[in-house]
Protein backbone atom coordinates (compact mmCIF):
# COMPACT_ATOMS: atom_id res chain seq x y z
CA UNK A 1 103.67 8.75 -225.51
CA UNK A 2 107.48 8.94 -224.52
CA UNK A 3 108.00 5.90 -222.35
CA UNK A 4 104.25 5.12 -222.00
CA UNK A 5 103.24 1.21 -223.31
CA UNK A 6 100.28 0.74 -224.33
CA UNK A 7 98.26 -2.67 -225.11
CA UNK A 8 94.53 -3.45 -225.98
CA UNK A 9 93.86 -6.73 -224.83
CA UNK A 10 91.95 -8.33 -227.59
CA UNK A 11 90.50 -11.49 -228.78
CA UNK A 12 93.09 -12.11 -231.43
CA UNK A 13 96.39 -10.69 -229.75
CA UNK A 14 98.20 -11.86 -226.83
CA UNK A 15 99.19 -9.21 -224.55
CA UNK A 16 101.53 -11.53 -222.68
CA UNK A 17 103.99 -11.72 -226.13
CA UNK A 18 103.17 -8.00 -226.44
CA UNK A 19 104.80 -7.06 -223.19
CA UNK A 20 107.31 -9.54 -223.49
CA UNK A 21 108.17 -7.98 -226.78
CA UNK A 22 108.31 -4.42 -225.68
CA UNK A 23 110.28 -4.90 -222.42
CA UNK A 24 112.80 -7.11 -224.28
CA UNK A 25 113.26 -4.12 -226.83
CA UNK A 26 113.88 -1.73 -223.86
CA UNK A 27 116.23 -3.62 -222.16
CA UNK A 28 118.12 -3.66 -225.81
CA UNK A 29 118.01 0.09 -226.04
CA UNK A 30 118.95 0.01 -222.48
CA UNK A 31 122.19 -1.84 -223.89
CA UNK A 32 122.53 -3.90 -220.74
CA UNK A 33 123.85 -7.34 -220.61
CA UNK A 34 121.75 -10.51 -219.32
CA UNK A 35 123.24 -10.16 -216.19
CA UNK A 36 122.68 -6.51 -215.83
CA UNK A 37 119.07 -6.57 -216.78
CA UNK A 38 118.64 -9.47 -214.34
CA UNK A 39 119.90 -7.55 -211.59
CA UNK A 40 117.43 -4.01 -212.56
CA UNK A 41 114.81 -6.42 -213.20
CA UNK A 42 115.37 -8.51 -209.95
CA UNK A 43 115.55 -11.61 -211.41
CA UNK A 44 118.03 -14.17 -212.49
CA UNK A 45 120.01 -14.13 -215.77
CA UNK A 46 118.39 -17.50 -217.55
CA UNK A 47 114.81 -15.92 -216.76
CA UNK A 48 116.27 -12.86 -218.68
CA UNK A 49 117.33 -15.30 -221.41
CA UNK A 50 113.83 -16.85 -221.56
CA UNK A 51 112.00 -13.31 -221.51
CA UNK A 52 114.48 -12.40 -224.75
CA UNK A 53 113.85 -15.23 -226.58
CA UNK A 54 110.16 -14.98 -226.20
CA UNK A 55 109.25 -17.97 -223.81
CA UNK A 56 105.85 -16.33 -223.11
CA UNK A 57 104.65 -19.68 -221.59
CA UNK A 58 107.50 -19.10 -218.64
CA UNK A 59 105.33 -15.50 -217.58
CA UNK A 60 102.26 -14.71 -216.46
CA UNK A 61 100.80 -11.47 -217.61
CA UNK A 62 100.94 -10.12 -213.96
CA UNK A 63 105.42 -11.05 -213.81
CA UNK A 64 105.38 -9.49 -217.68
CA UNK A 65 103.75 -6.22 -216.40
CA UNK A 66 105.91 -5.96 -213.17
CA UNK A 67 109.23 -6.45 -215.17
CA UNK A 68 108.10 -3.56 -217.79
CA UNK A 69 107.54 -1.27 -214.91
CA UNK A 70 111.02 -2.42 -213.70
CA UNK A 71 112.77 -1.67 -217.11
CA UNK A 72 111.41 1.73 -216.75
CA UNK A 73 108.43 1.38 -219.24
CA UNK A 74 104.19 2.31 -218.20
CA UNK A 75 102.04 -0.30 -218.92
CA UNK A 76 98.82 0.46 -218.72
CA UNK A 77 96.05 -2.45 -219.25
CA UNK A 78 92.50 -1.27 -220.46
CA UNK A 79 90.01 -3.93 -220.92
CA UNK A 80 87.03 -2.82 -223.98
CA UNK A 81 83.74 -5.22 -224.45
């Protein structure tokens, strides 16, 4: 899938911490600092900090999607009955 992200939104996951999780591990394999990913992400540095440490309650799903796109990841968001 290369840089593709994927994530099933299901009853029993959150895709909120999912993204979070997967856009924080980019933006380590990016290697940038806090302030660096703040300014690709367009953002400041302590929302950086929170999206690291997994504040999930600090992003809506809509911000989490936006800033995976920004750290050069695909999310794509499929919805299943």
């Amino acid at each position: 899938m290369g840089n593709a992200a994927f994530w099933r939104v299901t009853p029993s996951g959150s895709p909120r911490a999912e993204v979070m999780i997967r856009t924080a591990q980019r933006l380590k394999e990016q290697g940038w600092t806090q302030a660096e990913a703040a300014k690709q992400l367009g953002i400041t540095q302590p929302r950086v900090s929170r999206l690291i440490k997994g504040k999930v309650g600090n992003f809506s799903l809509d911000m989490l999607l936006t800033l995976a796109a920004r750290a050069g990841l695909h999310p794509e968001l499929r919805l299943s009955a």
